[in-house]
Protein backbone atom coordinates (compact mmCIF):
# COMPACT_ATOMS: atom_id res chain seq x y z
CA UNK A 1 143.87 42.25 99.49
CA UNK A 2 141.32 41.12 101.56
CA UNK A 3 140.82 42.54 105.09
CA UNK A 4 142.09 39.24 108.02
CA UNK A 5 139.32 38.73 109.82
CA UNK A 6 140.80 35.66 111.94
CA UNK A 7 143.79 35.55 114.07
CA UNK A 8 145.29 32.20 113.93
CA UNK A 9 147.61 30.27 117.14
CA UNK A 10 148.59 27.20 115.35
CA UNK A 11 151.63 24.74 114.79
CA UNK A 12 152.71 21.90 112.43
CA UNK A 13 150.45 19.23 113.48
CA UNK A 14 146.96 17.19 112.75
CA UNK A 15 145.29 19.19 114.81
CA UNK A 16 146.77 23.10 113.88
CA UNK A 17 146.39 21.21 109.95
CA UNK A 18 141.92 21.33 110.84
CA UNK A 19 142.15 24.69 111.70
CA UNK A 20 144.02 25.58 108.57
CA UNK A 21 142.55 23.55 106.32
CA UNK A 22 138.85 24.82 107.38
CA UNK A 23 140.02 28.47 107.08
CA UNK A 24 141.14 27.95 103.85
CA UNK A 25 138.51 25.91 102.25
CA UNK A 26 135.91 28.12 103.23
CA UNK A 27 138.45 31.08 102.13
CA UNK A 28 138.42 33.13 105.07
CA UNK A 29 141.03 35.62 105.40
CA UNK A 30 143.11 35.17 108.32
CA UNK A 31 147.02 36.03 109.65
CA UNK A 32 149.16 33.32 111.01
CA UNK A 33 150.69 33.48 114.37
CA UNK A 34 153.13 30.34 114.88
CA UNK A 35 153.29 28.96 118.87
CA UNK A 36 156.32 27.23 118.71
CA UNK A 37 155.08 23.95 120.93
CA UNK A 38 158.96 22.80 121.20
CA UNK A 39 159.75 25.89 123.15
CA UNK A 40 156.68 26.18 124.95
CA UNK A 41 155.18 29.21 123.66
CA UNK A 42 151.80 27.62 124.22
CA UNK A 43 152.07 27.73 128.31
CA UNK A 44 152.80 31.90 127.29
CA UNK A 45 150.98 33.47 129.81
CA UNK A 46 149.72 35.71 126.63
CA UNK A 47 148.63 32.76 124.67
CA UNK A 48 146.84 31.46 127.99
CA UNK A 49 144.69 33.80 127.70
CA UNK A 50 143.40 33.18 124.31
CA UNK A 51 143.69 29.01 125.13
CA UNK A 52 143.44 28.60 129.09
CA UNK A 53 144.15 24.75 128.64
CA UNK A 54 147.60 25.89 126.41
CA UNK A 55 147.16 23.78 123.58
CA UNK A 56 146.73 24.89 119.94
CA UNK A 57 145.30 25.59 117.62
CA UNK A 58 143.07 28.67 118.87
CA UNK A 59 141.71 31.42 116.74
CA UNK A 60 139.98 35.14 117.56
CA UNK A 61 137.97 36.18 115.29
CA UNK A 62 138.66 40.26 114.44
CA UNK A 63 134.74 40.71 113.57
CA UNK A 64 132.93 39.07 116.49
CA UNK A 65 134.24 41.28 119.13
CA UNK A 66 138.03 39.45 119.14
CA UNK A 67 136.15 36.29 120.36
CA UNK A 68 138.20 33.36 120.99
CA UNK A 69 138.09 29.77 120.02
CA UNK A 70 139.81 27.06 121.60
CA UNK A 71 140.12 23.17 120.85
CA UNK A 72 140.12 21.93 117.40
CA UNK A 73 136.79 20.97 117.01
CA UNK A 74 135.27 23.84 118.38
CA UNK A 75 137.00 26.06 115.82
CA UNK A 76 135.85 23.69 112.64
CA UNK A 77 132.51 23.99 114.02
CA UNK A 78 132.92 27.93 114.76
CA UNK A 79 134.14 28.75 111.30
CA UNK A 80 131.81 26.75 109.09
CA UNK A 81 128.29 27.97 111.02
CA UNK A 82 130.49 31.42 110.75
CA UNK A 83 130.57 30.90 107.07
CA UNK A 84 127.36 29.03 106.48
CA UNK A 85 129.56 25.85 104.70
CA UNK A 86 131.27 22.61 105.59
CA UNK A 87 128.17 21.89 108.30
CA UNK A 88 124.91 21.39 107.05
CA UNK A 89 122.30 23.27 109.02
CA UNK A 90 119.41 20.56 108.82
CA UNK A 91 119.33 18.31 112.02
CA UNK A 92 119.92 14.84 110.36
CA UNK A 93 122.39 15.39 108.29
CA UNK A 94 124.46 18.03 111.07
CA UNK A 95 124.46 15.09 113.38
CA UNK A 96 125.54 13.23 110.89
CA UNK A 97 129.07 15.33 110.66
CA UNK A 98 129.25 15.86 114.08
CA UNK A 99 129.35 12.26 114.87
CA UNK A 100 131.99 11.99 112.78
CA UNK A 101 134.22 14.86 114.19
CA UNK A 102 133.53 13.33 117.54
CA UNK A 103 134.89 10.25 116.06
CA UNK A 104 138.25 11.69 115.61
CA UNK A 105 137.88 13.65 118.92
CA UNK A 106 137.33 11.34 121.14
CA UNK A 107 139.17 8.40 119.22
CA UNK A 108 141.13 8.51 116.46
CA UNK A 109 143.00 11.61 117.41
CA UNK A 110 143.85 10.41 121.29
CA UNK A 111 144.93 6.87 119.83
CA UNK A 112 147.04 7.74 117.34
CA UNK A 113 148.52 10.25 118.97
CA UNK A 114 149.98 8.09 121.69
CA UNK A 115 151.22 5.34 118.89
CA UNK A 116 152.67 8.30 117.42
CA UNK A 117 154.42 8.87 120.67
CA UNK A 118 155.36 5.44 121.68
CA UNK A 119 156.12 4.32 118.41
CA UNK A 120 158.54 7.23 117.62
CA UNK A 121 159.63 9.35 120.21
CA UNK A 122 159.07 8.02 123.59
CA UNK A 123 162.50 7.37 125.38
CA UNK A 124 161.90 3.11 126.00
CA UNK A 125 160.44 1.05 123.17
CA UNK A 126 157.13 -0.81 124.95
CA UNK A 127 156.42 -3.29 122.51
CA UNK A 128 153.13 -3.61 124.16
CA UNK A 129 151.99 -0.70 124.38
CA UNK A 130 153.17 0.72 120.98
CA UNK A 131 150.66 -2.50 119.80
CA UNK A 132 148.02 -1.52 122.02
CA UNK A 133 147.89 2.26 120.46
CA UNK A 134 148.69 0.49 116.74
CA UNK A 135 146.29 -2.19 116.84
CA UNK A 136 142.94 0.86 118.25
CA UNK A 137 144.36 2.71 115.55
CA UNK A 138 143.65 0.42 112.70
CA UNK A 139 140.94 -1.04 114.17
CA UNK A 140 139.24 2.87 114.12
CA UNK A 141 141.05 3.16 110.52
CA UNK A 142 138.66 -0.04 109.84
CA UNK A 143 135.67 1.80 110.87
CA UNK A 144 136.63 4.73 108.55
CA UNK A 145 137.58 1.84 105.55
CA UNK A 146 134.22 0.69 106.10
CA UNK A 147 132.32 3.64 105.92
CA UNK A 148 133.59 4.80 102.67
CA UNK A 149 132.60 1.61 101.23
CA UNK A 150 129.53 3.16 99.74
CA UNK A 151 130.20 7.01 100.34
CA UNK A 152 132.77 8.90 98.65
CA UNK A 153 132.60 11.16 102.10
CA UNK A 154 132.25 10.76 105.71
CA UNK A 155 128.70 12.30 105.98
CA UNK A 156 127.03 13.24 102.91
CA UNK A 157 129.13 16.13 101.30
CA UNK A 158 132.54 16.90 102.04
CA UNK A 159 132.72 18.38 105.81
CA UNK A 160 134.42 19.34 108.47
CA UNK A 161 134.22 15.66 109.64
CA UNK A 162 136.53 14.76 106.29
CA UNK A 163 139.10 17.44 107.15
CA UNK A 164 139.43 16.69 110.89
CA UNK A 165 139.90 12.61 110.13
CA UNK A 166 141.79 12.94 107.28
CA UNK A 167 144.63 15.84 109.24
CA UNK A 168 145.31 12.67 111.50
CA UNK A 169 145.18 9.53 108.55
CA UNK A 170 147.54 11.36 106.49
CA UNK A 171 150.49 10.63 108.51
CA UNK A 172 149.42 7.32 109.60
CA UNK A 173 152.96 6.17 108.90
CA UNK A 174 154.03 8.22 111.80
CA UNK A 175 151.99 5.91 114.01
CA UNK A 176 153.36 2.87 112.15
CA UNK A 177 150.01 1.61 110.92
CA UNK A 178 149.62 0.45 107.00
CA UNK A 179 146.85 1.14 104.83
CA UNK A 180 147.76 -1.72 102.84
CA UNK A 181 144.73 -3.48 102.90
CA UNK A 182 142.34 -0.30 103.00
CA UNK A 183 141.89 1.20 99.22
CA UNK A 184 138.47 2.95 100.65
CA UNK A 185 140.56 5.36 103.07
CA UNK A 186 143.87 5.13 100.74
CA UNK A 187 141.14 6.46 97.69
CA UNK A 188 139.47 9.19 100.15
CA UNK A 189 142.71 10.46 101.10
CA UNK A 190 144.14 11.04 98.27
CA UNK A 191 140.99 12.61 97.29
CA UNK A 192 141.50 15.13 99.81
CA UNK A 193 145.25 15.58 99.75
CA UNK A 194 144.62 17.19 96.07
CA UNK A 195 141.55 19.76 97.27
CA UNK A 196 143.39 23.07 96.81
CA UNK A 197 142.21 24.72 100.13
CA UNK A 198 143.74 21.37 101.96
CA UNK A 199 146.36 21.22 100.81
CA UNK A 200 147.68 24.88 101.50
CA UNK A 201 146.30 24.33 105.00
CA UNK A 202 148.93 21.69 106.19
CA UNK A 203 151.89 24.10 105.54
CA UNK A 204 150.80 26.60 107.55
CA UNK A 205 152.68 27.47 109.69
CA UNK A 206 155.41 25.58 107.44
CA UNK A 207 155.85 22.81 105.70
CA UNK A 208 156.61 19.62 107.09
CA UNK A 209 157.25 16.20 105.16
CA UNK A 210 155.93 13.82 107.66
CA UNK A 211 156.46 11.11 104.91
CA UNK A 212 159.87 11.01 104.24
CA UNK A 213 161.06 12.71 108.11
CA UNK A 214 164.39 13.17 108.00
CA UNK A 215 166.03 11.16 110.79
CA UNK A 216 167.99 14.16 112.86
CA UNK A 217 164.39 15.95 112.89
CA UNK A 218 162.76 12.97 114.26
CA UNK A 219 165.91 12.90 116.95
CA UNK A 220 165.80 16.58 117.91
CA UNK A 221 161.81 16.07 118.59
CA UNK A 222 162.69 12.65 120.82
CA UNK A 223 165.18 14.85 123.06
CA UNK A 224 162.38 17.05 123.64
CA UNK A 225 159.52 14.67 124.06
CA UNK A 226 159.91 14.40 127.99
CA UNK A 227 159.61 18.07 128.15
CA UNK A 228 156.58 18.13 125.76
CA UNK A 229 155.02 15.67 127.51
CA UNK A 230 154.68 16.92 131.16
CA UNK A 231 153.58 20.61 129.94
């Protein structure tokens, strides 16, 4: 058995699924540690320390000193310089998949996580602002649709920018946006969804079936949202 050399602070979700998925495509060894977010192990003054903004995922890494990683991003970057894959080195072509992982930083992953929110869990039903969030998420899903036109990946080879967009597509039902009309994205994430090292990454720390949710799961999470939402 291979020695863990990362410490992971993850849960079920698109952003815990890019810090799982890049550990175990570049086959890193690492050890789980689940932060329940429903019961607010992530405001732990233990895990605070790891993550000062308590969010996960976060990682330390055994061999560099037990240095710590927080925000999603960060980590994908961290781990694949760490490992020499996933992010090219060469200038081009690393701005190339950083752009795109910014993409889902800064936009997909804020958007769609409020239609996720609104659409699903949030205690009144907005109609306009569950379109708002719906209608800036398809309209970045458009962008992606688009740019897999041509390219059977984001930015050159498969990257860190593929993992971190595709954790957040894959549940676009969640958000209540279709992919009916986008067999670019549809084709890429399928693609993805059959890589080995991806899919073992999104059931860690379990598995969830975000899409067929059973309906009492989806109502436990709703009487919880309020709480989730001001921590």
């Amino acid at each position: 058995m291979q020695e863990v050399e990362i410490d992971l602070y993850t849960w079920a979700t698109p952003n815990g699924w890019k810090a799982s998925c890049t550990l175990e495509e570049l086959g890193i060894p690492y050890k789980t540690h689940p932060i329940d977010i429903m019961s607010g192990d992530q405001k732990a003054e233990k895990y605070l320390q790891i993550n000062p903004n308590g969010r996960i995922p976060a990682i330390i890494d055994r061999g560099n000193d037990n240095f710590a990683v927080f925000e999603s991003g960060a980590i994908m970057m961290y781990l694949a310089d760490r490992a020499g894959r996933l992010l090219p080195t060469e200038g081009k072509a690393r701005s190339q998949v950083i752009q795109w992982l910014m993409f889902q930083m800064g936009g997909l992953g804020p958007m769609q996580g409020q239609a996720n929110v609104f659409h699903r869990y949030f205690p009144e039903k907005i109609p306009s602002v569950i379109g708002r969030y719906q209608n800036e998420v398809s309209r970045l899903y458009t962008v992606l649709e688009r740019q897999l036109t041509d390219n059977e990946w984001l930015a050159g080879e498969f990257s860190i920018a593929d993992i971190a967009n595709w954790s957040w597509c894959r549940i676009h039902n969640w958000a209540g946006v279709s992919l009916e009309e986008m067999p670019n994205l549809s084709r890429w994430i399928s693609r993805i969804e059959s890589r080995p090292g991806c899919a073992r990454g999104v059931e860690i720390p379990h598995k969830v079936n975000y899409n067929d949710a059973e309906q009492e799961d989806i109502d436990e999470f709703s009487k919880n949202i309020q709480g989730i939402l001001s921590r």
